[in-house]
Protein backbone atom coordinates (compact mmCIF):
# COMPACT_ATOMS: atom_id res chain seq x y z
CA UNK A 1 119.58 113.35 131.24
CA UNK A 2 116.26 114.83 132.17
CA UNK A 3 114.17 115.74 129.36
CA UNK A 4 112.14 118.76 128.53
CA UNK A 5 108.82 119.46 126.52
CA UNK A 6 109.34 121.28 123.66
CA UNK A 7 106.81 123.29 120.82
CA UNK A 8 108.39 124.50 117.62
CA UNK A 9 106.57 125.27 114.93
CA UNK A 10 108.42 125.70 111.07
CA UNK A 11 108.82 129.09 109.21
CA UNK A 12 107.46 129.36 105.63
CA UNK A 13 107.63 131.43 103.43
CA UNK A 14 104.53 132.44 101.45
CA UNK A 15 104.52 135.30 98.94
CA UNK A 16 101.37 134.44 97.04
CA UNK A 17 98.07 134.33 99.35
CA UNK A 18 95.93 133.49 96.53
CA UNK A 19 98.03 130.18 95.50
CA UNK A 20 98.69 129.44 99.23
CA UNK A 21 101.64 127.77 97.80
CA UNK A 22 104.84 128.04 100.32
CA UNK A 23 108.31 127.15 100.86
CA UNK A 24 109.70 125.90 104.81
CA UNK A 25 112.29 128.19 105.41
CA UNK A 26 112.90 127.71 109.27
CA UNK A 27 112.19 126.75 112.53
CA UNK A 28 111.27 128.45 115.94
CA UNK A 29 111.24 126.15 119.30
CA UNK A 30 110.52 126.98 122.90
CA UNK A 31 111.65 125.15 125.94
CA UNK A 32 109.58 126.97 128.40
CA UNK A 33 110.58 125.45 131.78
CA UNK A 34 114.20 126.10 130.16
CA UNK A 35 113.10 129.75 129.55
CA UNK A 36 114.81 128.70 125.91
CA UNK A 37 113.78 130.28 123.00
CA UNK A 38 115.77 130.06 119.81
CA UNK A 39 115.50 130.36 115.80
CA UNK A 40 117.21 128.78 112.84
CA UNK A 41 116.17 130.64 109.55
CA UNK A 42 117.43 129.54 106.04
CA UNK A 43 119.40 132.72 104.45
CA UNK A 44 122.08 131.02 101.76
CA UNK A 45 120.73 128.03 100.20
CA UNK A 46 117.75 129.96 98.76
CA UNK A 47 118.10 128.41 95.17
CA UNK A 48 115.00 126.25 95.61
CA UNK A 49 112.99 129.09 97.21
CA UNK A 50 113.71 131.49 94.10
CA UNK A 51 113.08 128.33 91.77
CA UNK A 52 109.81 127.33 93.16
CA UNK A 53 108.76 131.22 93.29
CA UNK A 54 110.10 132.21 89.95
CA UNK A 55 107.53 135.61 89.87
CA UNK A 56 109.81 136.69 92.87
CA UNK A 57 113.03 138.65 92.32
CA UNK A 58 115.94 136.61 94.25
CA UNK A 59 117.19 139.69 95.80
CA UNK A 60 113.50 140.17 97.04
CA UNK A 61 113.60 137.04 98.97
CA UNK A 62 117.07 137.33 100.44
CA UNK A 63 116.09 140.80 101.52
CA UNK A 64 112.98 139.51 103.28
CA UNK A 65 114.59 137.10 105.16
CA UNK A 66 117.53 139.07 106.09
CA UNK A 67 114.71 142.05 107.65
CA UNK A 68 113.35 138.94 109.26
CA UNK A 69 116.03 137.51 110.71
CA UNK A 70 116.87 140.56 112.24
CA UNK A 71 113.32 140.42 114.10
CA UNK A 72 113.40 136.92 115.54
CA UNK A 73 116.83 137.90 116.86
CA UNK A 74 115.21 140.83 118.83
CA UNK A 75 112.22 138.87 119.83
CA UNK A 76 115.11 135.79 121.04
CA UNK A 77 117.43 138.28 123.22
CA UNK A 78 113.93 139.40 124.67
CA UNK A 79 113.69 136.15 126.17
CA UNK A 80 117.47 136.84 127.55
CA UNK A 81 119.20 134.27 124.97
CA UNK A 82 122.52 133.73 126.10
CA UNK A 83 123.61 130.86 122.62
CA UNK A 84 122.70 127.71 124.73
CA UNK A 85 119.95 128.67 126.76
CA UNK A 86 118.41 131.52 128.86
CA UNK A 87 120.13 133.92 131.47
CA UNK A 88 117.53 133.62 134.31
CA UNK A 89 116.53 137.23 134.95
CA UNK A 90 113.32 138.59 135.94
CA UNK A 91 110.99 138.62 133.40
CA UNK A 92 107.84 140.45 132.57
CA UNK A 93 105.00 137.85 132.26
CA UNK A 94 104.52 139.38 128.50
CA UNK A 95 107.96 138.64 127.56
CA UNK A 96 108.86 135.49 129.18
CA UNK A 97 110.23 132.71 126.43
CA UNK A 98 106.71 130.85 126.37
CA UNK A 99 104.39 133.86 125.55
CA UNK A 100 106.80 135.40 123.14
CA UNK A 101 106.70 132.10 121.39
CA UNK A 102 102.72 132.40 121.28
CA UNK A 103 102.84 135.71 119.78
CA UNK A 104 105.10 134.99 117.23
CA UNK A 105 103.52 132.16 115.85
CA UNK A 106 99.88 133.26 115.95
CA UNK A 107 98.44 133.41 112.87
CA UNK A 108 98.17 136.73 110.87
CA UNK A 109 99.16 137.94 107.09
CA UNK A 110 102.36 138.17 105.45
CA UNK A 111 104.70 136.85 103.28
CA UNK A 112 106.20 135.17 106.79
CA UNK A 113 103.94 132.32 108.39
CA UNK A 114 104.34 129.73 110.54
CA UNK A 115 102.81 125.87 110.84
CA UNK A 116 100.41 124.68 113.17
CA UNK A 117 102.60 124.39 116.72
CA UNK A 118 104.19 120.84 117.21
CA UNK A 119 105.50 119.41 120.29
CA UNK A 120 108.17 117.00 121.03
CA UNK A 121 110.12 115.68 124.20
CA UNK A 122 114.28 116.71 124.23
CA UNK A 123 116.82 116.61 126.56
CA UNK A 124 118.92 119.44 124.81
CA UNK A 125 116.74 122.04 122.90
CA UNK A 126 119.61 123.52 121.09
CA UNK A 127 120.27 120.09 119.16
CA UNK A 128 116.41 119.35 118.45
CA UNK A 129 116.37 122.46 116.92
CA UNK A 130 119.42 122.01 114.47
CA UNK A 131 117.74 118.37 113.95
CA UNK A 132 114.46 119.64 113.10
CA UNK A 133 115.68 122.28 110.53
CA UNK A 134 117.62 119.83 109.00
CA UNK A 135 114.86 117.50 108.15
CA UNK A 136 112.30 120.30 107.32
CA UNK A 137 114.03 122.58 105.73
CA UNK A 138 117.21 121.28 104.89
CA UNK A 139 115.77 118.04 104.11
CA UNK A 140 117.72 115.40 105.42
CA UNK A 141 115.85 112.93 104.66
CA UNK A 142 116.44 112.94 100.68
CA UNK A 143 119.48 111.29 100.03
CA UNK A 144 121.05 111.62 96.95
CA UNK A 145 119.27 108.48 95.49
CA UNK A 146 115.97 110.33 96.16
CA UNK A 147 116.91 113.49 95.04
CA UNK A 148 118.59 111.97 91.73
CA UNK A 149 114.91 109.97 91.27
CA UNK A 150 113.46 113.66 91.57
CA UNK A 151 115.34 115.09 88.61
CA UNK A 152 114.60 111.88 86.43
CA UNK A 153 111.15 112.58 87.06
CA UNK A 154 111.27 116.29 86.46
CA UNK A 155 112.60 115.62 83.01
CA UNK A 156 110.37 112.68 82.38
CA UNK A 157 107.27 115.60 83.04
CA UNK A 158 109.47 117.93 80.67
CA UNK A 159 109.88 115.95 77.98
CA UNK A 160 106.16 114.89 78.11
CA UNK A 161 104.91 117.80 78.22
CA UNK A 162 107.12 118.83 74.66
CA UNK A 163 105.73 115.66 73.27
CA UNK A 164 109.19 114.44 72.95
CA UNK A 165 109.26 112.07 75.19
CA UNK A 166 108.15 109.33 73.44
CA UNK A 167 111.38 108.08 71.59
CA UNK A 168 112.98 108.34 75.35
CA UNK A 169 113.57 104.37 76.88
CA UNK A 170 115.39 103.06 79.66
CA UNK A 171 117.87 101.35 78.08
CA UNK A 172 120.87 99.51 79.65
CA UNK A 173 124.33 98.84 77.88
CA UNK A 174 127.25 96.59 78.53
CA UNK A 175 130.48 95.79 77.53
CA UNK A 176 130.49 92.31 78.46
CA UNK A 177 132.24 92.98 81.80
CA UNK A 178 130.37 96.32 83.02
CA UNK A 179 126.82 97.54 82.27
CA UNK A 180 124.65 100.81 83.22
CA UNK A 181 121.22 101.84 82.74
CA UNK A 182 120.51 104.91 81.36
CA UNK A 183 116.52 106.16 82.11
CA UNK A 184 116.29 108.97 78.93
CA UNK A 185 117.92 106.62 75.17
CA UNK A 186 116.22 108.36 72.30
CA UNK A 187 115.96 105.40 69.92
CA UNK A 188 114.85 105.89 66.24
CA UNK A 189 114.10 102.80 64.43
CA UNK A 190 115.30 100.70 66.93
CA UNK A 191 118.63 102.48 67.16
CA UNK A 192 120.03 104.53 69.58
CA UNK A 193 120.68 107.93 68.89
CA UNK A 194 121.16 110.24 72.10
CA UNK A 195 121.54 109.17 76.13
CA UNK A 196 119.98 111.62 78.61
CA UNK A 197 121.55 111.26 81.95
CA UNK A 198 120.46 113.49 85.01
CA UNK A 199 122.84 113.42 87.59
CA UNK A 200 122.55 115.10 90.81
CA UNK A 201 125.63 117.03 92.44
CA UNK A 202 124.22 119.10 94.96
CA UNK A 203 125.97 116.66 98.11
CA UNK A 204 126.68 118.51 101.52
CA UNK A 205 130.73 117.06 101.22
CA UNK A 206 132.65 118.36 97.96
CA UNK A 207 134.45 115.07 98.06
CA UNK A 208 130.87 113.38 97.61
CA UNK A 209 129.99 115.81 94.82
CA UNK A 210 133.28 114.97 92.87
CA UNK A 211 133.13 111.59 93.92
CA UNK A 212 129.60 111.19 92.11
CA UNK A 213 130.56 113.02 88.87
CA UNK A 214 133.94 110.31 88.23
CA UNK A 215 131.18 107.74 89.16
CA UNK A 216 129.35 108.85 85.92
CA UNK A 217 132.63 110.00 84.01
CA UNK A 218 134.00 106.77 84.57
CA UNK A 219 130.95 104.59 83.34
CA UNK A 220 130.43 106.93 80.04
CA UNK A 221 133.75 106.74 79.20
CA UNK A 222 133.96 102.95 79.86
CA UNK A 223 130.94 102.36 77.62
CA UNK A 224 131.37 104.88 75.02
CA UNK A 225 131.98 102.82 72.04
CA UNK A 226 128.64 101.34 72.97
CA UNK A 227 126.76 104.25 73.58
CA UNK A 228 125.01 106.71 71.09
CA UNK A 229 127.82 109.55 70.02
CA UNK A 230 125.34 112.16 71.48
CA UNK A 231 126.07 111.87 75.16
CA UNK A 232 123.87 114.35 77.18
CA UNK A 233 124.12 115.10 81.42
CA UNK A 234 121.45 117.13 83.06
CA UNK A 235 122.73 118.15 86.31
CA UNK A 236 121.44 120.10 89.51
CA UNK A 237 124.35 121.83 91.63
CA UNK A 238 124.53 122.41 95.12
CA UNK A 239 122.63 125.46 96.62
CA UNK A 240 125.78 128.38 98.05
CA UNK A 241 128.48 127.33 99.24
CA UNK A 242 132.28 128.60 98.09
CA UNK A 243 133.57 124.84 98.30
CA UNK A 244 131.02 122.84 97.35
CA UNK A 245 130.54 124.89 94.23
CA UNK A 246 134.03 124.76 93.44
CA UNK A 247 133.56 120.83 93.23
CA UNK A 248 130.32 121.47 91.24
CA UNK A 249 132.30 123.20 88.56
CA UNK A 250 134.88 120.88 88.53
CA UNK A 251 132.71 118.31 88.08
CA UNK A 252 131.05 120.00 85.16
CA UNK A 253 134.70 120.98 83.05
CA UNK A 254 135.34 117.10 83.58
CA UNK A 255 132.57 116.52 81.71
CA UNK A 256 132.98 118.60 79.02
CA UNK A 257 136.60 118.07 78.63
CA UNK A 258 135.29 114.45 77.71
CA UNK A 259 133.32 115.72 74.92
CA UNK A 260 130.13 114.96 76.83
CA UNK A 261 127.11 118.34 76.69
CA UNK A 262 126.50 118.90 80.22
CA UNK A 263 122.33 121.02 80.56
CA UNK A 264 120.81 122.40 83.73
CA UNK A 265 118.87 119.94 84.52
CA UNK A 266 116.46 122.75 86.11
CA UNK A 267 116.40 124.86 82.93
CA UNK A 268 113.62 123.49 81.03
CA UNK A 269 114.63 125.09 78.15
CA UNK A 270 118.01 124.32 77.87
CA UNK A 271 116.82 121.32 78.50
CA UNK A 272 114.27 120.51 75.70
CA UNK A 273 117.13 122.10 73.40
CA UNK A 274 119.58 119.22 74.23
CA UNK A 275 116.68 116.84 73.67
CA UNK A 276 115.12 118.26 70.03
């Protein structure tokens, strides 16, 4: 199949000018000898938008990108978007699918702005555009080894920071037959007191999400009379979604019904109270 030159370039989201801090949020991409012109926006999992910008009101954001969403919809049926391409009307020369792309992304102020313009080669526009917001936005690329590694090194900078890290050791136990490494065992006098454990639940399938909390259920439970009676997990749920939130929460009651303190692994707070 033939393919097409492409330019896209990726929404952000940027509420503080004087930080110049921002958040990818989306993705705009013109075909233009398709006459295709198309958006994918983020507006449900906005958790690590509202984390990151914790000055702005949740509601704020989700209101911002609704109003915007509603504009790059205009701006796409402009360019006679039909859901897999253009209808191939007469246009306008100012509102053909390449020039409204142009004016869109040019740069100006707001809360709404847009990278540099990329290009890339595609024989079906619709798909490179689900592909690309996946892996900038959605990111795609983090498994749920990296994003696991993430949270032990966002309590790692937690504790330090209290000044209670320093009793916190990797520490692996065994009971002859199975062994796990735990990254956070406060030890006192060369004995272990609590285990730290962040565990990441936030998988795109439910089944993964329960699947990974009996992973760690199971090896707690199969090591407890070698581990320290204060058993500690800091998790991260997924961002909205009915289902996968369901899992979540069962994951979570599992946890506790096994007598083991389950912390937000992104509440520093709650955190460092587990810890002192």
């Amino acid at each position: 199949m033939k393919k097409h030159a492409v330019s896209y370039a990726i929404i952000r989201f940027q509420p503080h000018v004087e930080t110049e801090e921002f958040a990818n949020i989306g993705i705009v991409l013109v075909a233009p000898r398709m006459s295709y012109l198309d958006f994918r926006l983020e507006t449900t999992r906005l958790s690590r938008v509202t984390s990151f910008f914790d000055t702005v009101e949740g509601v704020t954001v989700r209101g911002v990108l609704k109003s915007y969403s509603t504009e790059l919809k205009r701006i796409r049926d402009l360019a006679g978007h039909t859901g897999s391409g253009q209808s191939r009307f007469e246009f306008e020369l100012s509102d053909n699918a390449e020039h409204l792309f142009q004016a869109l992304t040019k740069d100006r102020e707001g809360i709404i702005r847009f990278s540099d313009v990329r290009f890339a080669m595609t024989d079906n526009p619709k798909r490179k555009l689900e592909e690309l917001f996946g892996y900038y936005v959605r990111r795609s690329f983090a498994s749920s080894v990296y994003r696991e590694g993430l949270l032990e090194k966002h309590v790692r900078g937690v504790l330090k920071l209290r000044d209670i890290g320093r009793n916190f050791k990797p520490l692996a136990f065994s009971d002859g037959l199975y062994s796990a490494k735990f990254p956070f065992v406060e030890i006192v006098e060369g004995k272990p007191l609590k285990v730290l454990k962040p565990i990441y639940l936030g998988q795109d399938d439910p089944t993964r999400i329960l699947d990974h909390g009996n992973k760690w259920l199971f090896t707690i439970n199969r090591l407890r009379d070698k581990l320290p009676p204060d058993v500690v997990v800091a998790v991260e749920g997924p961002d909205e979604s009915l289902k996968r939130e369901r899992a979540f929460r069962e994951a979570v009651d599992l946890f506790r019904e096994n007598n083991i303190k389950v912390v937000d692994a992104r509440n520093d707070s709650d955190l460092i109270s587990a810890m002192e």
